[in-house]
PDB file of N, CA and C in Angstrom:
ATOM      1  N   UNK A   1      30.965  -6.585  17.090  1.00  0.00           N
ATOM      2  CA  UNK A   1      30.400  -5.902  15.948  1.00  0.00           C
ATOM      3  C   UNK A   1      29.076  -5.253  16.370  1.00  0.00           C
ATOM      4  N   UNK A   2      29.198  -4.323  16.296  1.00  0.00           N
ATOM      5  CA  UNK A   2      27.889  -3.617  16.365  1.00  0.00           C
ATOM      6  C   UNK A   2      26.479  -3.592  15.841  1.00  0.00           C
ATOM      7  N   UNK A   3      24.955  -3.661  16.045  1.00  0.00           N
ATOM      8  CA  UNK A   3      23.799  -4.150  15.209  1.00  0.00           C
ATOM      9  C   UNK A   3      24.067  -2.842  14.411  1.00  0.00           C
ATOM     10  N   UNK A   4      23.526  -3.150  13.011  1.00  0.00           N
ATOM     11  CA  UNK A   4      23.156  -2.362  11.987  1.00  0.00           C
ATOM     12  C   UNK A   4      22.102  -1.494  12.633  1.00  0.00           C
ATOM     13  N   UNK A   5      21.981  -0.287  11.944  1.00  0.00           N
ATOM     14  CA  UNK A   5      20.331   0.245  11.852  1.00  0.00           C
ATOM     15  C   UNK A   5      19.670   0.490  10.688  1.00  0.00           C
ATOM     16  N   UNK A   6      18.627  -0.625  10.334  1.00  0.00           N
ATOM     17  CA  UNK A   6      17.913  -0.217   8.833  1.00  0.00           C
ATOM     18  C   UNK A   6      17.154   0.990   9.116  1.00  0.00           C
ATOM     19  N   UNK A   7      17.322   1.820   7.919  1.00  0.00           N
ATOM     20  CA  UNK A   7      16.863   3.185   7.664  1.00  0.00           C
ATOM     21  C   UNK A   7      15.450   2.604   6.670  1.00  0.00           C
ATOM     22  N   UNK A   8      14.313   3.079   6.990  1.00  0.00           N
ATOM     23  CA  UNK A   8      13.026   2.385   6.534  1.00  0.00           C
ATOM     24  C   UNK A   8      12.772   3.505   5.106  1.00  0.00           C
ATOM     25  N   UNK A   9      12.846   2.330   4.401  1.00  0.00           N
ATOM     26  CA  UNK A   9      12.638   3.167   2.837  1.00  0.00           C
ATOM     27  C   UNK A   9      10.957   3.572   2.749  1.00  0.00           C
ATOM     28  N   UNK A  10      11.455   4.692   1.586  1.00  0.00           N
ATOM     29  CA  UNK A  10       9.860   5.258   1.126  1.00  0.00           C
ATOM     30  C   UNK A  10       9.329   5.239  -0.062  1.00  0.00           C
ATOM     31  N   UNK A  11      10.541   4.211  -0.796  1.00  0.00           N
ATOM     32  CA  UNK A  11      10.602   4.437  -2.412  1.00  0.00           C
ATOM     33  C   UNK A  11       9.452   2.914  -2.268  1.00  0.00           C
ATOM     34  N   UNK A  12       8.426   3.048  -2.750  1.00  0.00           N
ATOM     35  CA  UNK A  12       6.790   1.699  -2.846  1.00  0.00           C
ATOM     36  C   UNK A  12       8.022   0.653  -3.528  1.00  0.00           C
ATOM     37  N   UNK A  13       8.874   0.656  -4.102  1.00  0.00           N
ATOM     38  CA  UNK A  13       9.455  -0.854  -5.269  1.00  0.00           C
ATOM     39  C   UNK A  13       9.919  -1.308  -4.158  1.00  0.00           C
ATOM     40  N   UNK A  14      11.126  -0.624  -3.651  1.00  0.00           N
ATOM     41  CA  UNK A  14      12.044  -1.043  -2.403  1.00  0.00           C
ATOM     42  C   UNK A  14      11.097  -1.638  -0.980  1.00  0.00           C
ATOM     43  N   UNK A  15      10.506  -1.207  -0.520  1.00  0.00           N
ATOM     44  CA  UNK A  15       9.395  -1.658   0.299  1.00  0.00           C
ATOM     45  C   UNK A  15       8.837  -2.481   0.078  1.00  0.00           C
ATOM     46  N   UNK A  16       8.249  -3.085  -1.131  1.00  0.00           N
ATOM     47  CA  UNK A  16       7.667  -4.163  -1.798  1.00  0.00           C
ATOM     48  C   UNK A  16       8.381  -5.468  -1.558  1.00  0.00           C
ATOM     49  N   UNK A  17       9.374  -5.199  -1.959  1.00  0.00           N
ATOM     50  CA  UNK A  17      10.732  -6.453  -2.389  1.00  0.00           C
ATOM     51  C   UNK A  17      11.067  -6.204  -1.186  1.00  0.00           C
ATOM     52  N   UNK A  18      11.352  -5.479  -0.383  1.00  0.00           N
ATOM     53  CA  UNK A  18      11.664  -5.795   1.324  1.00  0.00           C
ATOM     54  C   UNK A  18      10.288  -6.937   2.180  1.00  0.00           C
ATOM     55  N   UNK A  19       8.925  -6.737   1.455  1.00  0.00           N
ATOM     56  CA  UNK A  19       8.045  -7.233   1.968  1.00  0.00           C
ATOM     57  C   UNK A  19       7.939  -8.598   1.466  1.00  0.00           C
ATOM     58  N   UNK A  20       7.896  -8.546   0.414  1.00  0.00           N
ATOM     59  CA  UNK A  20       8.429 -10.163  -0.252  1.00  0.00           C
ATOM     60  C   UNK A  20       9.340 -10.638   0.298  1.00  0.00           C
ATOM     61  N   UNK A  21      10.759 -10.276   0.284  1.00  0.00           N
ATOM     62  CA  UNK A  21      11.652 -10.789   1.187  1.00  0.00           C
ATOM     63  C   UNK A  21      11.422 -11.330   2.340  1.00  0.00           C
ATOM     64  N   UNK A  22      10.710 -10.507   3.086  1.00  0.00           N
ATOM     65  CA  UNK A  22      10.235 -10.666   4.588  1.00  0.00           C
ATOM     66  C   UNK A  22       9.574 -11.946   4.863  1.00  0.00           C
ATOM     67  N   UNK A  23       8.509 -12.190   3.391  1.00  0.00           N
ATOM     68  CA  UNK A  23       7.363 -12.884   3.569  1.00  0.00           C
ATOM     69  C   UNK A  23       8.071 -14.384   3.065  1.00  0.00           C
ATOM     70  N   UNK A  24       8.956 -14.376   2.015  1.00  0.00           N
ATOM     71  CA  UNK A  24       9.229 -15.552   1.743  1.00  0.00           C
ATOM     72  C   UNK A  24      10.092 -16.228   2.877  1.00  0.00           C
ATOM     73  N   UNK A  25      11.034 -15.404   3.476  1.00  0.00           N
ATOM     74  CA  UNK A  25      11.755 -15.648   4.344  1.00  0.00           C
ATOM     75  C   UNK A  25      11.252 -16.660   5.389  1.00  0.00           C
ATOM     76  N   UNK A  26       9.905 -15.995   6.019  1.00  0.00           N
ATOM     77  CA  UNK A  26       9.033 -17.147   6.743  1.00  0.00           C
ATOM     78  C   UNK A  26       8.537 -18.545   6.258  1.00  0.00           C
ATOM     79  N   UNK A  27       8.620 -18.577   4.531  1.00  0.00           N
ATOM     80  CA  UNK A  27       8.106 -19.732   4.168  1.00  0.00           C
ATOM     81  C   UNK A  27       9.194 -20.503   4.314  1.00  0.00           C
ATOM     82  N   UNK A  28      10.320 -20.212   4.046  1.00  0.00           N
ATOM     83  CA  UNK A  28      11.173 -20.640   3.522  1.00  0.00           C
ATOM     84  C   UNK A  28      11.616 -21.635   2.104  1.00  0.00           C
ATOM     85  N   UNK A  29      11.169 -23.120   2.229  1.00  0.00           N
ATOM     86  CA  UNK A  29      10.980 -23.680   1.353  1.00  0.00           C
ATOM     87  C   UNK A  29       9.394 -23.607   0.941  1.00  0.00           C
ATOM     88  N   UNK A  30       9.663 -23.638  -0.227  1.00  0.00           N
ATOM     89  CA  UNK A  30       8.355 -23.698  -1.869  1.00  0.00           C
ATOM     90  C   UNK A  30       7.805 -24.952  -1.925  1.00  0.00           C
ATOM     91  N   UNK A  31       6.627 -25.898  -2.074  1.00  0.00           N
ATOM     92  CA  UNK A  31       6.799 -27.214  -2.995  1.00  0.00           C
ATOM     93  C   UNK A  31       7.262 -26.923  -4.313  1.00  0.00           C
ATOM     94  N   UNK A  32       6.615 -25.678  -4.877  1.00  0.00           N
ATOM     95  CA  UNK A  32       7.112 -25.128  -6.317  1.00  0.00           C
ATOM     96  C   UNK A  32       7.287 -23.629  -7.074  1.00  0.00           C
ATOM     97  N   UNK A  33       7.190 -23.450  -7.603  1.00  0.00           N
ATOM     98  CA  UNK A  33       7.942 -22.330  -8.528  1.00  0.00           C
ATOM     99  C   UNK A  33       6.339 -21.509  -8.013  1.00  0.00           C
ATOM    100  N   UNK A  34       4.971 -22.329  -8.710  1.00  0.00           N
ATOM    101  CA  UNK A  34       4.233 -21.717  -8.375  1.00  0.00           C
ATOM    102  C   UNK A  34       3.319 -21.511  -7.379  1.00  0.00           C
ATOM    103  N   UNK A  35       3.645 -21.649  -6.029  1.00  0.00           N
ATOM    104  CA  UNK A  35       3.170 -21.402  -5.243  1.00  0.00           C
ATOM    105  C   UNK A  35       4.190 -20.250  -4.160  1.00  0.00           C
ATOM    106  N   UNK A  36       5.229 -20.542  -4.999  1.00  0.00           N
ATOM    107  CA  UNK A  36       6.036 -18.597  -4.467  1.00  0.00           C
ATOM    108  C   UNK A  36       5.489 -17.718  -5.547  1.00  0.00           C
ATOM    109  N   UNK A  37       4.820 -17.520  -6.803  1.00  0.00           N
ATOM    110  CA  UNK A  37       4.609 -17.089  -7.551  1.00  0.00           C
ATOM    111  C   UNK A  37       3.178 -16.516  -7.035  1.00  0.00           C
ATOM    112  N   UNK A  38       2.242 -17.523  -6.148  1.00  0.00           N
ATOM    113  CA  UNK A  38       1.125 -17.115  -5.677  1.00  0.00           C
ATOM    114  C   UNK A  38       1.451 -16.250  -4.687  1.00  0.00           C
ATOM    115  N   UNK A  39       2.098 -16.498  -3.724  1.00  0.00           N
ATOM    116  CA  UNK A  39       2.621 -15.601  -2.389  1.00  0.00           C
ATOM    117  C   UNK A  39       2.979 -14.233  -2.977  1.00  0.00           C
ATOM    118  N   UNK A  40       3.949 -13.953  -3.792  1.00  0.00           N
ATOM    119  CA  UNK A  40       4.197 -13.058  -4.681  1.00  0.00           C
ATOM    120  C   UNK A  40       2.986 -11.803  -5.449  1.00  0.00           C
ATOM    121  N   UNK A  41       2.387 -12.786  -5.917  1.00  0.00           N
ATOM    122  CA  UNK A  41       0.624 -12.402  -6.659  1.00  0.00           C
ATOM    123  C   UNK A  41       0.051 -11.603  -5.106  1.00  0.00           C
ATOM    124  N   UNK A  42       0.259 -12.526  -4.572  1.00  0.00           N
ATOM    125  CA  UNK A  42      -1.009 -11.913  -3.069  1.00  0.00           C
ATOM    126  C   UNK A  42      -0.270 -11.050  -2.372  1.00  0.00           C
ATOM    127  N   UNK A  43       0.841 -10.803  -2.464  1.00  0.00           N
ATOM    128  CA  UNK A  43       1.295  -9.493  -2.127  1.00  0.00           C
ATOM    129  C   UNK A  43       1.245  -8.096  -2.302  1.00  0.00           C
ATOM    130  N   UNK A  44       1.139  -8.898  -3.851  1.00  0.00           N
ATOM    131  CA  UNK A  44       1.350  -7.445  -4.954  1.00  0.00           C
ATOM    132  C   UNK A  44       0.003  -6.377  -4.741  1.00  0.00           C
ATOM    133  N   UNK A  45      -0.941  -7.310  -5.220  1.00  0.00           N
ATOM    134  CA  UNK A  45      -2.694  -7.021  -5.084  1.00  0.00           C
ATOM    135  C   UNK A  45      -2.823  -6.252  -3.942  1.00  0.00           C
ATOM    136  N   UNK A  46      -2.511  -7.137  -2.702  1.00  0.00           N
ATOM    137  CA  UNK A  46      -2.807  -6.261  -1.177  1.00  0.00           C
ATOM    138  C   UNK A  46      -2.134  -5.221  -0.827  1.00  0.00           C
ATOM    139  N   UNK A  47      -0.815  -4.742  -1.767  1.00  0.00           N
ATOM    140  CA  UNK A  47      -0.203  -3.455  -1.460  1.00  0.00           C
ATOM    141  C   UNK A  47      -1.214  -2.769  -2.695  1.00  0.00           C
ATOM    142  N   UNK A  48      -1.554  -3.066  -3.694  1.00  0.00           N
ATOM    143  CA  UNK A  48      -2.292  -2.565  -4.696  1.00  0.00           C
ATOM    144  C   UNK A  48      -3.547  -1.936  -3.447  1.00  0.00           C
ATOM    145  N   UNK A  49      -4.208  -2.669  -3.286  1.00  0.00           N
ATOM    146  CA  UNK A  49      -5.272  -2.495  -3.340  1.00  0.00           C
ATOM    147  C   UNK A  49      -5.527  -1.255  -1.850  1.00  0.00           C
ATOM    148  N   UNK A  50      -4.834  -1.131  -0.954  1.00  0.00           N
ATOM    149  CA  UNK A  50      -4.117  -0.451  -0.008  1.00  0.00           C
ATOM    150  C   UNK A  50      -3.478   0.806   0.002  1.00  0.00           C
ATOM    151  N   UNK A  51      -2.735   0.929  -1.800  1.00  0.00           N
ATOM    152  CA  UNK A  51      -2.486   2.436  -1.832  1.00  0.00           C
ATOM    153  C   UNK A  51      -3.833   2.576  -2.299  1.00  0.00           C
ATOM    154  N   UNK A  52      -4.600   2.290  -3.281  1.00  0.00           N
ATOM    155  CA  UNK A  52      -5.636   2.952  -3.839  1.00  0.00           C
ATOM    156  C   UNK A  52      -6.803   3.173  -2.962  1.00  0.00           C
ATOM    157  N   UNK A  53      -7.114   2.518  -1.876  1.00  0.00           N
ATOM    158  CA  UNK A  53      -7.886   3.086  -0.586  1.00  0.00           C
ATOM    159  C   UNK A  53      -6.989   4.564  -0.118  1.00  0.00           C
ATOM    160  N   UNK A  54      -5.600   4.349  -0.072  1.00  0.00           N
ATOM    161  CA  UNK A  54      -5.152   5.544   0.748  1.00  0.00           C
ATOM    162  C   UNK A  54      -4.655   6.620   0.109  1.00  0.00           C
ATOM    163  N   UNK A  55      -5.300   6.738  -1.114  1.00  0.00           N
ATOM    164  CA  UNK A  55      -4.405   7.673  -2.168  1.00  0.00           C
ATOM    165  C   UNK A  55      -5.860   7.954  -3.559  1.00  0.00           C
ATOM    166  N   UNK A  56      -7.098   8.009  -2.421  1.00  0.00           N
ATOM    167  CA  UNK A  56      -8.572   8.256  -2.861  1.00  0.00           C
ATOM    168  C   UNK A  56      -8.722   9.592  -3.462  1.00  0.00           C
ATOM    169  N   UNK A  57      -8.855  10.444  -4.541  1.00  0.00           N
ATOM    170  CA  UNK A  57      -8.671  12.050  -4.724  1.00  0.00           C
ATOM    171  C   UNK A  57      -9.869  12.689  -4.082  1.00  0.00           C
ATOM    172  N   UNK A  58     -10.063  13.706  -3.836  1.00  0.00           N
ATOM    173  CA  UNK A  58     -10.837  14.588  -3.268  1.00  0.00           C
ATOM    174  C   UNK A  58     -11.782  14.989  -4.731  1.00  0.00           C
ATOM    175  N   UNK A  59     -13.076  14.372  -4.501  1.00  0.00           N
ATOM    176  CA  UNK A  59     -13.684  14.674  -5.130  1.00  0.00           C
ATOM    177  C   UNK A  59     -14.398  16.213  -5.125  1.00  0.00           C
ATOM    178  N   UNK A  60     -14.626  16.823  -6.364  1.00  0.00           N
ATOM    179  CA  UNK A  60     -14.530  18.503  -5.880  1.00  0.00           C
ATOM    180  C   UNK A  60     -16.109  19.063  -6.103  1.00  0.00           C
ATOM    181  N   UNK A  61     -16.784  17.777  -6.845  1.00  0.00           N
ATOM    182  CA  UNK A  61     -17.992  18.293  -6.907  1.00  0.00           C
ATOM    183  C   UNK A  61     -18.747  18.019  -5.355  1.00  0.00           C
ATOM    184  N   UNK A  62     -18.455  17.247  -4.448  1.00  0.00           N
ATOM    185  CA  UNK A  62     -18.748  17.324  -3.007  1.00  0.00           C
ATOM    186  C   UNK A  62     -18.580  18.824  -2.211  1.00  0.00           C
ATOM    187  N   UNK A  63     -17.360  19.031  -2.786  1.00  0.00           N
ATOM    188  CA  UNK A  63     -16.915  20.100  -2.148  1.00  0.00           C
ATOM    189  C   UNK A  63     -17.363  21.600  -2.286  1.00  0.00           C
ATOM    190  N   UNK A  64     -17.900  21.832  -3.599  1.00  0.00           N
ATOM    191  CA  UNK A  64     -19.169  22.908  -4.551  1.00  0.00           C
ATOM    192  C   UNK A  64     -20.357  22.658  -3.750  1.00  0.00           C
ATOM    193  N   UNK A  65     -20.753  21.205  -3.286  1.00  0.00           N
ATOM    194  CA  UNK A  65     -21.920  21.142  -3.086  1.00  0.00           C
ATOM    195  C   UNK A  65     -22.068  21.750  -1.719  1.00  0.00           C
ATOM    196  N   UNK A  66     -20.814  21.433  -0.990  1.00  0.00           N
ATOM    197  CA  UNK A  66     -21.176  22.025   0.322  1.00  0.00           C
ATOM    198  C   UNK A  66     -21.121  23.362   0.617  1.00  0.00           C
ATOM    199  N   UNK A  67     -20.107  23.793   0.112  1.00  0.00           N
ATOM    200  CA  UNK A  67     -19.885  25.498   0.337  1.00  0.00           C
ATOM    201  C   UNK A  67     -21.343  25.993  -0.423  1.00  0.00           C
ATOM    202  N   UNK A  68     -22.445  25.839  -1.401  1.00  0.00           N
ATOM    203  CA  UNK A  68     -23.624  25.996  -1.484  1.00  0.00           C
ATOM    204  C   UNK A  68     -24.460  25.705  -0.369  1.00  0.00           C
ATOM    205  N   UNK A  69     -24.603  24.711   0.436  1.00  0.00           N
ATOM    206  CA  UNK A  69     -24.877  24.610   1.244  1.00  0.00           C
ATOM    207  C   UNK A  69     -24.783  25.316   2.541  1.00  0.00           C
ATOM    208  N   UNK A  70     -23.405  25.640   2.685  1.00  0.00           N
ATOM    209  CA  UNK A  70     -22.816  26.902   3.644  1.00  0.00           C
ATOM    210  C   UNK A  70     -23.628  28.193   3.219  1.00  0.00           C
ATOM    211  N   UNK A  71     -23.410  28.301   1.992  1.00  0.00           N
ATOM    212  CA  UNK A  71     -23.797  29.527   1.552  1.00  0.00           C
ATOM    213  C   UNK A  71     -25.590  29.914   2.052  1.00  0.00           C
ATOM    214  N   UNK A  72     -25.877  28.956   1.977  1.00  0.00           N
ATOM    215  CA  UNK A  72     -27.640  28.980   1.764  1.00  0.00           C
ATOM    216  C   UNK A  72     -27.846  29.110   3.420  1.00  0.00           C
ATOM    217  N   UNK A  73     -27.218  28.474   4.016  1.00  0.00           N
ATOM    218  CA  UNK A  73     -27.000  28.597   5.815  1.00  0.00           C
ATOM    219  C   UNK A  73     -27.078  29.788   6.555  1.00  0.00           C
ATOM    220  N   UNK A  74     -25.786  30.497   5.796  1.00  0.00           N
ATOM    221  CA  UNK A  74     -25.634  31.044   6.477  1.00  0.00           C
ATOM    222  C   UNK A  74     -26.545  32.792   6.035  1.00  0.00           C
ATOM    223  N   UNK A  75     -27.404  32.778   4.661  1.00  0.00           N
ATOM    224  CA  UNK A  75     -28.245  33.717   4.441  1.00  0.00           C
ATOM    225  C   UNK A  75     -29.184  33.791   5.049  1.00  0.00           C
TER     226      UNK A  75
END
């Protein structure tokens, strides 16, 4: 039988629940409900907190300020 090839998703849910998967997989057994519930929690947060560093908007009043700046430069 031949190895599979996983095709690496881009959809954030599917990736998530692949990462959970991944992560519980290593624990394997729980003592309880809530301490996969914590693993779960600390997942969620650190992909949270990870797009919103990498998905920062371009602030535009920076961007006014500099082309004034250019402007004044280069007169």
């Amino acid at each position: 039988m031949a190895p599979r090839h996983l095709i690496p998703v881009t959809n954030m849910l599917e990736r998530l629940n692949e990462e959970i998967r991944r992560r519980t997989y290593v624990v394997r057994i729980f003592p309880n409900a809530e301490s996969c519930l914590r693993l779960v929690r600390a997942l969620t947060v650190e992909r949270h907190e990870t797009w919103l560093e990498d998905h920062r908007y371009l602030n535009m009043d920076l961007l006014k300020e500099h082309k004034k700046e250019a402007l004044r430069q280069a007169a």
